[in-house]
PDB file of N, CA and C in Angstrom:
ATOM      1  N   UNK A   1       0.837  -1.177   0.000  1.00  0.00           N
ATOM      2  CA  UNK A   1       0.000   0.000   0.000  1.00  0.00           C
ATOM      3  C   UNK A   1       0.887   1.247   0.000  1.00  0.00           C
ATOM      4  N   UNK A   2       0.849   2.393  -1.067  1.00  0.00           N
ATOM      5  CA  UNK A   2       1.530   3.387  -0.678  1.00  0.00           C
ATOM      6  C   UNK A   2       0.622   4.342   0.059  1.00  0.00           C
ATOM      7  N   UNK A   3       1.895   5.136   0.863  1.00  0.00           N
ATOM      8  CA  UNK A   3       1.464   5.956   1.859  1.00  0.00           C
ATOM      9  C   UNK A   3       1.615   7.377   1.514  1.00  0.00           C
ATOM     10  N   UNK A   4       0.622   8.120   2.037  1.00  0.00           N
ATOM     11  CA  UNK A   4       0.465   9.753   1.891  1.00  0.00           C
ATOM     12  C   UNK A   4       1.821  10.415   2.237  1.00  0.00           C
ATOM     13  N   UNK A   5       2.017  11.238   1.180  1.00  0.00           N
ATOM     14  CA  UNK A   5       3.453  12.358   1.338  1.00  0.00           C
ATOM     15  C   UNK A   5       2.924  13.110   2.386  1.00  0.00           C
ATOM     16  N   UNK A   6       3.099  13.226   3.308  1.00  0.00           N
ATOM     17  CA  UNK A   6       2.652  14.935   3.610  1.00  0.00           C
ATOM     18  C   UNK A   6       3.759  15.805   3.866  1.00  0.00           C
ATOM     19  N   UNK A   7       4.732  16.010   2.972  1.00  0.00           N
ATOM     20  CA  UNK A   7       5.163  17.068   2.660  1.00  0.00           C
ATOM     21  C   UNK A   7       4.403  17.520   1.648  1.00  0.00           C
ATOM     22  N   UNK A   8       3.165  16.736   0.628  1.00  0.00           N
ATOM     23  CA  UNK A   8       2.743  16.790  -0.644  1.00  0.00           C
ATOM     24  C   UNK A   8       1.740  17.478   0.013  1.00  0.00           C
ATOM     25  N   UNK A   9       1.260  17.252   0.738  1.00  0.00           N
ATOM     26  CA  UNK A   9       0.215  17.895   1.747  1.00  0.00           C
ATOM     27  C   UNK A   9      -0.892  16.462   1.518  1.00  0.00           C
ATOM     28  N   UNK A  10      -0.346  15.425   1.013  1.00  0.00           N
ATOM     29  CA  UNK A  10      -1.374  14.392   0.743  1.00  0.00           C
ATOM     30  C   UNK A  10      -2.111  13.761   2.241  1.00  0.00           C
ATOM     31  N   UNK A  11      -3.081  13.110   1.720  1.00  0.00           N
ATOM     32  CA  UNK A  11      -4.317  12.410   3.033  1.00  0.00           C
ATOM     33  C   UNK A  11      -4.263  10.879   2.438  1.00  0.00           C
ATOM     34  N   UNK A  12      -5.151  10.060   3.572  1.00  0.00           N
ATOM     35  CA  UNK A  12      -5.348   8.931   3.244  1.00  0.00           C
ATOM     36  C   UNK A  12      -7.095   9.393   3.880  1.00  0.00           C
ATOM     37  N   UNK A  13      -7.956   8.717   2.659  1.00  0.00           N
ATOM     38  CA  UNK A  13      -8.985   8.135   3.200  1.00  0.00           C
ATOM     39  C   UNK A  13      -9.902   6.865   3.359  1.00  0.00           C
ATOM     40  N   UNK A  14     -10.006   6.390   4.050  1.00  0.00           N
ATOM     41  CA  UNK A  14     -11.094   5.154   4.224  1.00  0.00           C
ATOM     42  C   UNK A  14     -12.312   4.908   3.002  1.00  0.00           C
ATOM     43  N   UNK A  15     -12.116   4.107   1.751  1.00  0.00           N
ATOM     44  CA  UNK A  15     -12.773   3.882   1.267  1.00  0.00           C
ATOM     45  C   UNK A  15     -13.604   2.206   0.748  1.00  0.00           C
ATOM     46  N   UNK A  16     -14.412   2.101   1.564  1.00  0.00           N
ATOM     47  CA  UNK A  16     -15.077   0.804   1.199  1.00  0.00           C
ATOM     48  C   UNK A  16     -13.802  -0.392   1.868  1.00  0.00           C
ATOM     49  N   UNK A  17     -12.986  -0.154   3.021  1.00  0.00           N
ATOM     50  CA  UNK A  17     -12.351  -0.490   3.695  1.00  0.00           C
ATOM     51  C   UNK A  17     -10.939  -0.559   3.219  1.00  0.00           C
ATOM     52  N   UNK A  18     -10.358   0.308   2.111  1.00  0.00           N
ATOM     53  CA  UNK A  18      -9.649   0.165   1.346  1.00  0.00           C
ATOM     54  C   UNK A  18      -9.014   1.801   1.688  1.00  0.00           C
ATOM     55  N   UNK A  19      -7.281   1.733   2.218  1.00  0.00           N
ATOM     56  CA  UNK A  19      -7.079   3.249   2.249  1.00  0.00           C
ATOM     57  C   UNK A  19      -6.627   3.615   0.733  1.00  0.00           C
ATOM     58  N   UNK A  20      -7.199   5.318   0.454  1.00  0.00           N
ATOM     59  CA  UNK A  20      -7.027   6.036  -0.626  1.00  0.00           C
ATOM     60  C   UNK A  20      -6.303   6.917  -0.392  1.00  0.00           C
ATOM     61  N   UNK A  21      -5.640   7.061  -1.475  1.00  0.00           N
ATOM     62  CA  UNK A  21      -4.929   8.564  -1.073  1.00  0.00           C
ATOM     63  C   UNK A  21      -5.258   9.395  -1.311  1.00  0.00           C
ATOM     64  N   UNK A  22      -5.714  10.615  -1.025  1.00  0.00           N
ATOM     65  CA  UNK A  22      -5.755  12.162  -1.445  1.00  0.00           C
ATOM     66  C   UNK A  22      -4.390  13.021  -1.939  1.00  0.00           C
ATOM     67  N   UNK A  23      -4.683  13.721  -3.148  1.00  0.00           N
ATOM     68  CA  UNK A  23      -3.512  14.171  -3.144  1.00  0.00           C
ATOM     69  C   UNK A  23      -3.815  15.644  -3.677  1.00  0.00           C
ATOM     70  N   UNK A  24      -4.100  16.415  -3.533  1.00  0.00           N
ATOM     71  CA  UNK A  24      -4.301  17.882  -4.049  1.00  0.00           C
ATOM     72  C   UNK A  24      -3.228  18.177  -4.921  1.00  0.00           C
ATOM     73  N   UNK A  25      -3.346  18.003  -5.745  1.00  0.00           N
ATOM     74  CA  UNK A  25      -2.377  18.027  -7.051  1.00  0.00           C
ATOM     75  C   UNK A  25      -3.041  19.326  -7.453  1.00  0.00           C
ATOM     76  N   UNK A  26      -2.285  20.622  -8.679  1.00  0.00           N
ATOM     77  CA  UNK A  26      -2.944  21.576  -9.072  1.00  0.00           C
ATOM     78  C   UNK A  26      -4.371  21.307  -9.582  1.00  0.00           C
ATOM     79  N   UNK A  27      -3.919  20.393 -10.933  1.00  0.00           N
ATOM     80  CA  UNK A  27      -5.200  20.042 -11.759  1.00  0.00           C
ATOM     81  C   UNK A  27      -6.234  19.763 -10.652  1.00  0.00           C
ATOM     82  N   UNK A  28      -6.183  18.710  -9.145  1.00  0.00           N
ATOM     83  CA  UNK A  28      -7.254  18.402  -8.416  1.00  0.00           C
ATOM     84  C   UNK A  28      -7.633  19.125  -8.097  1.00  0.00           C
ATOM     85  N   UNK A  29      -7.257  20.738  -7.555  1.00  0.00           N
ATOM     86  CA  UNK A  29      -7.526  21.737  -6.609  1.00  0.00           C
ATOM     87  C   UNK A  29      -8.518  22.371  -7.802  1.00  0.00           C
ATOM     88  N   UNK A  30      -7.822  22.760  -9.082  1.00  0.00           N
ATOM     89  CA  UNK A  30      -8.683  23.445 -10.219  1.00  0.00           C
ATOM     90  C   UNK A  30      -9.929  22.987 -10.685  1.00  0.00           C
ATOM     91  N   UNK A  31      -9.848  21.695 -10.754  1.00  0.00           N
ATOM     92  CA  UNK A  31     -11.219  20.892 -11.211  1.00  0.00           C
ATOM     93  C   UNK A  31     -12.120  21.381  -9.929  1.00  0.00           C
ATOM     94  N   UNK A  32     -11.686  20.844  -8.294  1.00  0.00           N
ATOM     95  CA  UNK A  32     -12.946  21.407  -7.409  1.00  0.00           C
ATOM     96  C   UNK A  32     -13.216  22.829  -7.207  1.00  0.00           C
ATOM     97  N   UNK A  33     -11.908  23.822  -7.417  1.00  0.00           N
ATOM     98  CA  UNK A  33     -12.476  24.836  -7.519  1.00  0.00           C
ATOM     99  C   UNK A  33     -14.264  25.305  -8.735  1.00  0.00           C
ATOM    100  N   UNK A  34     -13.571  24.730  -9.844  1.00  0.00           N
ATOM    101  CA  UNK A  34     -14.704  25.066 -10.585  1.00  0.00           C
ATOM    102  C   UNK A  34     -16.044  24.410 -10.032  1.00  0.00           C
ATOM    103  N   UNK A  35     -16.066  23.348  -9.521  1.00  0.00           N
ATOM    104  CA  UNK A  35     -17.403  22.899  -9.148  1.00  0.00           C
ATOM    105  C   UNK A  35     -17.495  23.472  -7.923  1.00  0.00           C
ATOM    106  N   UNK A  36     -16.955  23.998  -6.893  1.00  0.00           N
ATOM    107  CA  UNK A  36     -17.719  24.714  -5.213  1.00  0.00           C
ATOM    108  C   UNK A  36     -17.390  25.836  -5.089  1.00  0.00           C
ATOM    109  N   UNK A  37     -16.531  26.645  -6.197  1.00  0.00           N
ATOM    110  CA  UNK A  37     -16.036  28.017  -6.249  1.00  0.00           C
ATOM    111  C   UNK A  37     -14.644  28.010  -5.894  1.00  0.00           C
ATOM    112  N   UNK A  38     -14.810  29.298  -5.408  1.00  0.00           N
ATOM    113  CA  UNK A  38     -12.848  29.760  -4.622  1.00  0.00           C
ATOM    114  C   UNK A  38     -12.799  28.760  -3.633  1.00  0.00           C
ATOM    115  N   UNK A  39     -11.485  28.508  -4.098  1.00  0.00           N
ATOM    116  CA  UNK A  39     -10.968  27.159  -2.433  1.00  0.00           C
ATOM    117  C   UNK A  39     -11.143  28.087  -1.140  1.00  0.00           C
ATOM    118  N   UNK A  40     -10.693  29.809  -1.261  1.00  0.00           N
ATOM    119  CA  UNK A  40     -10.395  30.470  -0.012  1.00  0.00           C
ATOM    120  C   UNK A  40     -11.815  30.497   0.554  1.00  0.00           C
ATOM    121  N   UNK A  41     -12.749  30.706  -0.199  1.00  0.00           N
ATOM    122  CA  UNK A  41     -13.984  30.682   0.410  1.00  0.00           C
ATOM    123  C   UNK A  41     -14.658  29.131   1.212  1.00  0.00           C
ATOM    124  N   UNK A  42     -14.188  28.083   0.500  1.00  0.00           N
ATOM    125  CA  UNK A  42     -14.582  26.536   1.107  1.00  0.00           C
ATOM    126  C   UNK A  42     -13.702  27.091   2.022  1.00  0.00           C
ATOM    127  N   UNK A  43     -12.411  27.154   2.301  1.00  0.00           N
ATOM    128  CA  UNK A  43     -11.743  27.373   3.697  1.00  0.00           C
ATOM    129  C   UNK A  43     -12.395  27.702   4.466  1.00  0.00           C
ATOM    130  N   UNK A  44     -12.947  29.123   4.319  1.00  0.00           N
ATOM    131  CA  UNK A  44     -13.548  30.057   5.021  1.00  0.00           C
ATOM    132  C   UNK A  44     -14.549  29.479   5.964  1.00  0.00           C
ATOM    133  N   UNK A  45     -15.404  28.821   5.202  1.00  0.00           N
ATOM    134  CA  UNK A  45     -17.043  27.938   5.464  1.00  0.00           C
ATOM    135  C   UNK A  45     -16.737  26.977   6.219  1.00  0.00           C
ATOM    136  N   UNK A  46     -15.660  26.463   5.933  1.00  0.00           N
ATOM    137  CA  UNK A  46     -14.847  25.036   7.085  1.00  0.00           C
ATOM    138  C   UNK A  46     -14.390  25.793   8.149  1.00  0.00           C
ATOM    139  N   UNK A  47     -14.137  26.426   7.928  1.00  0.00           N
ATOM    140  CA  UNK A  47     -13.554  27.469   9.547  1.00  0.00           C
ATOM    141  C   UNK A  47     -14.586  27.666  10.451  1.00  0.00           C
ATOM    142  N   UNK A  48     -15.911  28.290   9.313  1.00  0.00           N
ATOM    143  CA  UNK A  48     -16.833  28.400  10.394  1.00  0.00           C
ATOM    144  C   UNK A  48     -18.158  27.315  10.546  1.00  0.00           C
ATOM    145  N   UNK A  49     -17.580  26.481   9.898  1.00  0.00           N
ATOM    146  CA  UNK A  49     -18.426  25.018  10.693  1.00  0.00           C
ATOM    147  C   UNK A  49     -19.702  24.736   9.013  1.00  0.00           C
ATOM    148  N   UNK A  50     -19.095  25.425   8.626  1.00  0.00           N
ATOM    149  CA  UNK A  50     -20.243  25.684   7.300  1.00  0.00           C
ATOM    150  C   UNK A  50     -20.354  25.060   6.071  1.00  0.00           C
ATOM    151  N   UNK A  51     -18.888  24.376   6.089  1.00  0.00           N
ATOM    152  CA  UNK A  51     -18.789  23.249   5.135  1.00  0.00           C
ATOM    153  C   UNK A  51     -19.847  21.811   5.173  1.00  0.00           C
ATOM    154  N   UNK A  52     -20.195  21.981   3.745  1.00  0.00           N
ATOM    155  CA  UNK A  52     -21.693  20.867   3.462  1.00  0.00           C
ATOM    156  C   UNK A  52     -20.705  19.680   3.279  1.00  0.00           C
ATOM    157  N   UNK A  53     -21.820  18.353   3.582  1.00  0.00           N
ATOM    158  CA  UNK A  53     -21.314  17.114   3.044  1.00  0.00           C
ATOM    159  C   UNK A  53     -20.557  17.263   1.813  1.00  0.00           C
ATOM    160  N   UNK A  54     -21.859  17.135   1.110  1.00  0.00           N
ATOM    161  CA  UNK A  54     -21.185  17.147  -0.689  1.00  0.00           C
ATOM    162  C   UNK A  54     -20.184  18.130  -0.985  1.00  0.00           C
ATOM    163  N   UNK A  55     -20.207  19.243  -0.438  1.00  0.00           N
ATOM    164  CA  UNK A  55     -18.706  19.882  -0.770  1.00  0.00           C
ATOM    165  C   UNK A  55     -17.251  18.885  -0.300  1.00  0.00           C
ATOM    166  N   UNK A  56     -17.481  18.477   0.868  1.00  0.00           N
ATOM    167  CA  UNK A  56     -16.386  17.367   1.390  1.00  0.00           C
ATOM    168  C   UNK A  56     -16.383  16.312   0.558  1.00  0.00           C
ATOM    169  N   UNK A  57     -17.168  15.605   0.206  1.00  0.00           N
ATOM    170  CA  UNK A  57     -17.225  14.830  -0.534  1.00  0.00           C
ATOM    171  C   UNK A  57     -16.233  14.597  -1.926  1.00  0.00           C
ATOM    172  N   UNK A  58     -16.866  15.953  -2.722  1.00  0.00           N
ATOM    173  CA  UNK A  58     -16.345  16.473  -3.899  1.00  0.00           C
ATOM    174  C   UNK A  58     -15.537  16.723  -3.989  1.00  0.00           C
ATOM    175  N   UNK A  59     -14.543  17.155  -2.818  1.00  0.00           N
ATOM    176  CA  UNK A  59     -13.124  17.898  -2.293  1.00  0.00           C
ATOM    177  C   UNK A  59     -12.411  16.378  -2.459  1.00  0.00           C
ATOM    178  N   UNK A  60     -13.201  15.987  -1.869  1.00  0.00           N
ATOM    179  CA  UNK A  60     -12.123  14.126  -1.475  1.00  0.00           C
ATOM    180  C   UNK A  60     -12.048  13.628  -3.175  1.00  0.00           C
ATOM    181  N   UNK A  61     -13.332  13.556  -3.453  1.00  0.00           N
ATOM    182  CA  UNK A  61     -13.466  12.545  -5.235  1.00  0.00           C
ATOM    183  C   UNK A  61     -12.445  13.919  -6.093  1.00  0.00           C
ATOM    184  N   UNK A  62     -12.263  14.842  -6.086  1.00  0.00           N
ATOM    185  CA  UNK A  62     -11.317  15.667  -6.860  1.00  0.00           C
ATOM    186  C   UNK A  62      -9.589  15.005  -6.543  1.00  0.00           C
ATOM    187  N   UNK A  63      -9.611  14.924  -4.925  1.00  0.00           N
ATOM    188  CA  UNK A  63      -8.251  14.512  -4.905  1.00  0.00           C
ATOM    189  C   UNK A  63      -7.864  13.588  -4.803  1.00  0.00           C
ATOM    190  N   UNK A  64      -8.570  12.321  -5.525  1.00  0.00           N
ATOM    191  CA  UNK A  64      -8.618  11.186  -5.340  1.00  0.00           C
ATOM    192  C   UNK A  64      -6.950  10.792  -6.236  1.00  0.00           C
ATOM    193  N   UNK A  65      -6.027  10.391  -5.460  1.00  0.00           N
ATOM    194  CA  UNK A  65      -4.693  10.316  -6.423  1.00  0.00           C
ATOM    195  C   UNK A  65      -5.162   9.218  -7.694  1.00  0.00           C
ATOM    196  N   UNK A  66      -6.397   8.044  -7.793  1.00  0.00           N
ATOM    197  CA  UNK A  66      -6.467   7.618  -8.621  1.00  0.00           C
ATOM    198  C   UNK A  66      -8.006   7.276  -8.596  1.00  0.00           C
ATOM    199  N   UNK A  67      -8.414   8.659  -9.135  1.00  0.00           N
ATOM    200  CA  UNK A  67     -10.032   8.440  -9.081  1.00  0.00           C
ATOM    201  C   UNK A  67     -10.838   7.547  -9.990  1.00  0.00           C
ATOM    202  N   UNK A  68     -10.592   7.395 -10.991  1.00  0.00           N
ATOM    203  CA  UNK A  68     -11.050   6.220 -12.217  1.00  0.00           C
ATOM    204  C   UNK A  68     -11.327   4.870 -11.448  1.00  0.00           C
ATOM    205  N   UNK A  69     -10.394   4.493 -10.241  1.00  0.00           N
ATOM    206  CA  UNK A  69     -11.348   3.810  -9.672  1.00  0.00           C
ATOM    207  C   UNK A  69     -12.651   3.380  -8.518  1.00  0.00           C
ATOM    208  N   UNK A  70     -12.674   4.612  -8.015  1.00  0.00           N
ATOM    209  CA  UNK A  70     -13.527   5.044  -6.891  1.00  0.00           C
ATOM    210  C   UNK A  70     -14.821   6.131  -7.389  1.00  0.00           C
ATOM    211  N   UNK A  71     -16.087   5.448  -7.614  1.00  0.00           N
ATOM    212  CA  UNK A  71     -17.249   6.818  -8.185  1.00  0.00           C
ATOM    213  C   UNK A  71     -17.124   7.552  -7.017  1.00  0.00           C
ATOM    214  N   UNK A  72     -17.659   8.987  -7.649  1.00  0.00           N
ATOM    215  CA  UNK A  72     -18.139   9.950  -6.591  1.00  0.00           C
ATOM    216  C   UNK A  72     -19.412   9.422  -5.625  1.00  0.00           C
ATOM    217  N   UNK A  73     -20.078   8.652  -5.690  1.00  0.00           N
ATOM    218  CA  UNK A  73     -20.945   8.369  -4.993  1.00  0.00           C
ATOM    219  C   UNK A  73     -20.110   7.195  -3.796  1.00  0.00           C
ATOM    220  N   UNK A  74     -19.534   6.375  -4.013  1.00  0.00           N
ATOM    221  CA  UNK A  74     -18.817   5.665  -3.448  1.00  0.00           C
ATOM    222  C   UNK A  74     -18.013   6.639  -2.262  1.00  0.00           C
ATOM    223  N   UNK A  75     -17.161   7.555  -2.800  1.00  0.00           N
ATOM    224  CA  UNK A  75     -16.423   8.313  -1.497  1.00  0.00           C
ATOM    225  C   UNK A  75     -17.871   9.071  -0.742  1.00  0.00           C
ATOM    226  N   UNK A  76     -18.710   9.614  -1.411  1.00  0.00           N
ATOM    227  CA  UNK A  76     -19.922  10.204  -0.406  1.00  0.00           C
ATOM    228  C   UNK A  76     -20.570   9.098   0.769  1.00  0.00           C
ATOM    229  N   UNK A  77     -20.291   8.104   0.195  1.00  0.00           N
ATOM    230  CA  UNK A  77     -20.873   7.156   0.992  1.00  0.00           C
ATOM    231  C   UNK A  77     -20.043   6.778   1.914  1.00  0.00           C
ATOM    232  N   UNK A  78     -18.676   6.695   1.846  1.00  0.00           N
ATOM    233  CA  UNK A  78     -17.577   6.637   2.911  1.00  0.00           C
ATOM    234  C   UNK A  78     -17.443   7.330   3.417  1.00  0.00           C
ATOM    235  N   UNK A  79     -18.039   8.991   3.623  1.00  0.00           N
ATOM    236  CA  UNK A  79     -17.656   9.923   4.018  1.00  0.00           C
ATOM    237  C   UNK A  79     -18.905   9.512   4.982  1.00  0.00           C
ATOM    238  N   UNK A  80     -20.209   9.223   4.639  1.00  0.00           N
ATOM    239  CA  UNK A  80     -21.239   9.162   5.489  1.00  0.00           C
ATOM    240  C   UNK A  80     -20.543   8.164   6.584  1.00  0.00           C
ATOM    241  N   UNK A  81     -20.672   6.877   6.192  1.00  0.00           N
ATOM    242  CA  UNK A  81     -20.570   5.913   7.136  1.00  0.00           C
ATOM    243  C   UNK A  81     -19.553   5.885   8.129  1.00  0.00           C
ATOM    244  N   UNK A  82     -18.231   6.805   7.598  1.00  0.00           N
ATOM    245  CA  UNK A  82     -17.324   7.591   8.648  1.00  0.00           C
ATOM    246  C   UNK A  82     -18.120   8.170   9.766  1.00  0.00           C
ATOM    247  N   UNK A  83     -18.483   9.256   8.942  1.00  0.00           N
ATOM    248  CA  UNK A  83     -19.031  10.605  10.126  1.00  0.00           C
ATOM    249  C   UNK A  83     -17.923  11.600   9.946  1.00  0.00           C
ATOM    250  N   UNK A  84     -18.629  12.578  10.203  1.00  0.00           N
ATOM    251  CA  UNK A  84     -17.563  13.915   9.970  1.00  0.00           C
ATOM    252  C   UNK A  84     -16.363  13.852  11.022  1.00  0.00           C
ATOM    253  N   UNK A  85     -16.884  13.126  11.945  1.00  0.00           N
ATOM    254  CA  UNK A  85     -15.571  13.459  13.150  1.00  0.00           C
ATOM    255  C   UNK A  85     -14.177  12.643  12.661  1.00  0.00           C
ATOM    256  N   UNK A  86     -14.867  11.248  11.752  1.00  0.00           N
ATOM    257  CA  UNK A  86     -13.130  10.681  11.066  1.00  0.00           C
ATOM    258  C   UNK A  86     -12.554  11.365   9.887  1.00  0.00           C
ATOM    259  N   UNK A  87     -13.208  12.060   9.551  1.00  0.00           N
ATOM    260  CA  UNK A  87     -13.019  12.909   8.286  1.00  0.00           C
ATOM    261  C   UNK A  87     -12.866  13.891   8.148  1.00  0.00           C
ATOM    262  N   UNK A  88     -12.779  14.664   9.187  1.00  0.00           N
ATOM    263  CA  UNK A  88     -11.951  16.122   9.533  1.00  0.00           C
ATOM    264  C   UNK A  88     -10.574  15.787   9.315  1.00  0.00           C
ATOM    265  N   UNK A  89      -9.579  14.674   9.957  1.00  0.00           N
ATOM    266  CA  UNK A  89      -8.480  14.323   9.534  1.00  0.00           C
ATOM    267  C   UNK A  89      -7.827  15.051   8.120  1.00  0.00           C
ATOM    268  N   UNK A  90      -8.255  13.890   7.280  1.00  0.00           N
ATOM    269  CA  UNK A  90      -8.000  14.061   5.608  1.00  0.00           C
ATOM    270  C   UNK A  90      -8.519  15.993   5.457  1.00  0.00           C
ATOM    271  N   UNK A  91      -9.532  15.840   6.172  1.00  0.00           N
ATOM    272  CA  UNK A  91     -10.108  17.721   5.035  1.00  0.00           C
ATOM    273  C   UNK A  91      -9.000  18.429   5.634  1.00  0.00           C
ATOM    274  N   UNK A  92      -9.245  18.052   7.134  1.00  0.00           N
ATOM    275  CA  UNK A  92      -7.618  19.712   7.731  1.00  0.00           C
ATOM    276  C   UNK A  92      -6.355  19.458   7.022  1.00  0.00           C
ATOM    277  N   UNK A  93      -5.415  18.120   6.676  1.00  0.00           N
ATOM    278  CA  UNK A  93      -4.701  18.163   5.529  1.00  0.00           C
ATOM    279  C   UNK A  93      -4.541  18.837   4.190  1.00  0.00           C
ATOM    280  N   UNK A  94      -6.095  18.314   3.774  1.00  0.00           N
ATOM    281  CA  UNK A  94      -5.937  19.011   2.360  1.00  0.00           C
ATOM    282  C   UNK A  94      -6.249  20.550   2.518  1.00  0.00           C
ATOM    283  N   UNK A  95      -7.285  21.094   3.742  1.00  0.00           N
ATOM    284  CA  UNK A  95      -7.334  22.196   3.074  1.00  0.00           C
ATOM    285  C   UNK A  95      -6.038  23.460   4.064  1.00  0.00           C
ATOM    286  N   UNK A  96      -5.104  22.318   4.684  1.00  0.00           N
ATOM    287  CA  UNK A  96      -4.009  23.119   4.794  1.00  0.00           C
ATOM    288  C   UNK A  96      -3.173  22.861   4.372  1.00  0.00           C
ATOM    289  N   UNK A  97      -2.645  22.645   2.849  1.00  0.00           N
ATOM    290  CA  UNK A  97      -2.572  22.101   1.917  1.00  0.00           C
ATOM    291  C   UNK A  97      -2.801  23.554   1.036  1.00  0.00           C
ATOM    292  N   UNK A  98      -4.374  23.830   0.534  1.00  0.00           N
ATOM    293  CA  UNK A  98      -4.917  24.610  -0.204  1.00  0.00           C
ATOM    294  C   UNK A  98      -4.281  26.215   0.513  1.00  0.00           C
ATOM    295  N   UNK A  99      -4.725  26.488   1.772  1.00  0.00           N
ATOM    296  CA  UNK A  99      -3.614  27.567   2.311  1.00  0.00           C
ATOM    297  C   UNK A  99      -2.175  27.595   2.271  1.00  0.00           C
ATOM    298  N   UNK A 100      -1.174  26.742   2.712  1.00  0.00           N
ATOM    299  CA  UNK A 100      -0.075  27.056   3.112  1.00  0.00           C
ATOM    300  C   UNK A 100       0.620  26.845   1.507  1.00  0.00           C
ATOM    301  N   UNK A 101       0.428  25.499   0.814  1.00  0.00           N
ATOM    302  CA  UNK A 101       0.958  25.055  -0.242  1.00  0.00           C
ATOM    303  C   UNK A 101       2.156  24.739   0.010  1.00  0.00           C
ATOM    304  N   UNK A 102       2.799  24.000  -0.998  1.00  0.00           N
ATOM    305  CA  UNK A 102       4.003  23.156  -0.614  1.00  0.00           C
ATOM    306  C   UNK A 102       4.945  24.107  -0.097  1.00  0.00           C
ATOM    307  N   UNK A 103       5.490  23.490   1.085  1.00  0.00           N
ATOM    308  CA  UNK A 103       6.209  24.073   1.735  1.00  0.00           C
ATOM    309  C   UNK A 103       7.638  24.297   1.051  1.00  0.00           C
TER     310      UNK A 103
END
């Protein structure tokens, strides 16, 4: 199994009992920007508790290091059966990650 850089600012998430990696690569960050807007603003909304499922969701299936094999419905559903409290992990990574950028 390979493991998350996090100097890359990469995550691992729990999918269908299988760990994934997250990796906020440019292209990943650009693709979710266009679908939930400015990343600074998702920051913003996660700061203040305001971040929706499906935005998390969408954030995760964007940085999926090899999404072709995981549907977007599949990580929404791992994200459910988690619960937000295991899945703050992976989001505070990536979206400090989206602030700080490679160090």
């Amino acid at each position: 199994m390979t493991r998350p850089n996090p100097l890359r600012g990469e995550a691992t998430l729990m999918i269908e009992g299988a760990a994934h990696i997250l990796r906020p690569s440019f292209s990943a960050l650009v693709a979710a920007e266009e679908e939930l807007g400015p990343l600074f603003a998702l920051v913003e909304r996660a700061g203040a508790g305001e971040l929706r499922l499906g935005e998390m969701a969408a954030l995760f299936w964007h940085c999926l290091a090899a999404p072709e094999r995981v549907s977007r419905e599949t990580v929404g559903a791992a994200v459910l059966a988690q619960g937000l409290a295991a899945c703050a992990a992976p989001l505070r990574v990536l979206l400090s990650q989206i602030l700080k950028g490679a160090g």
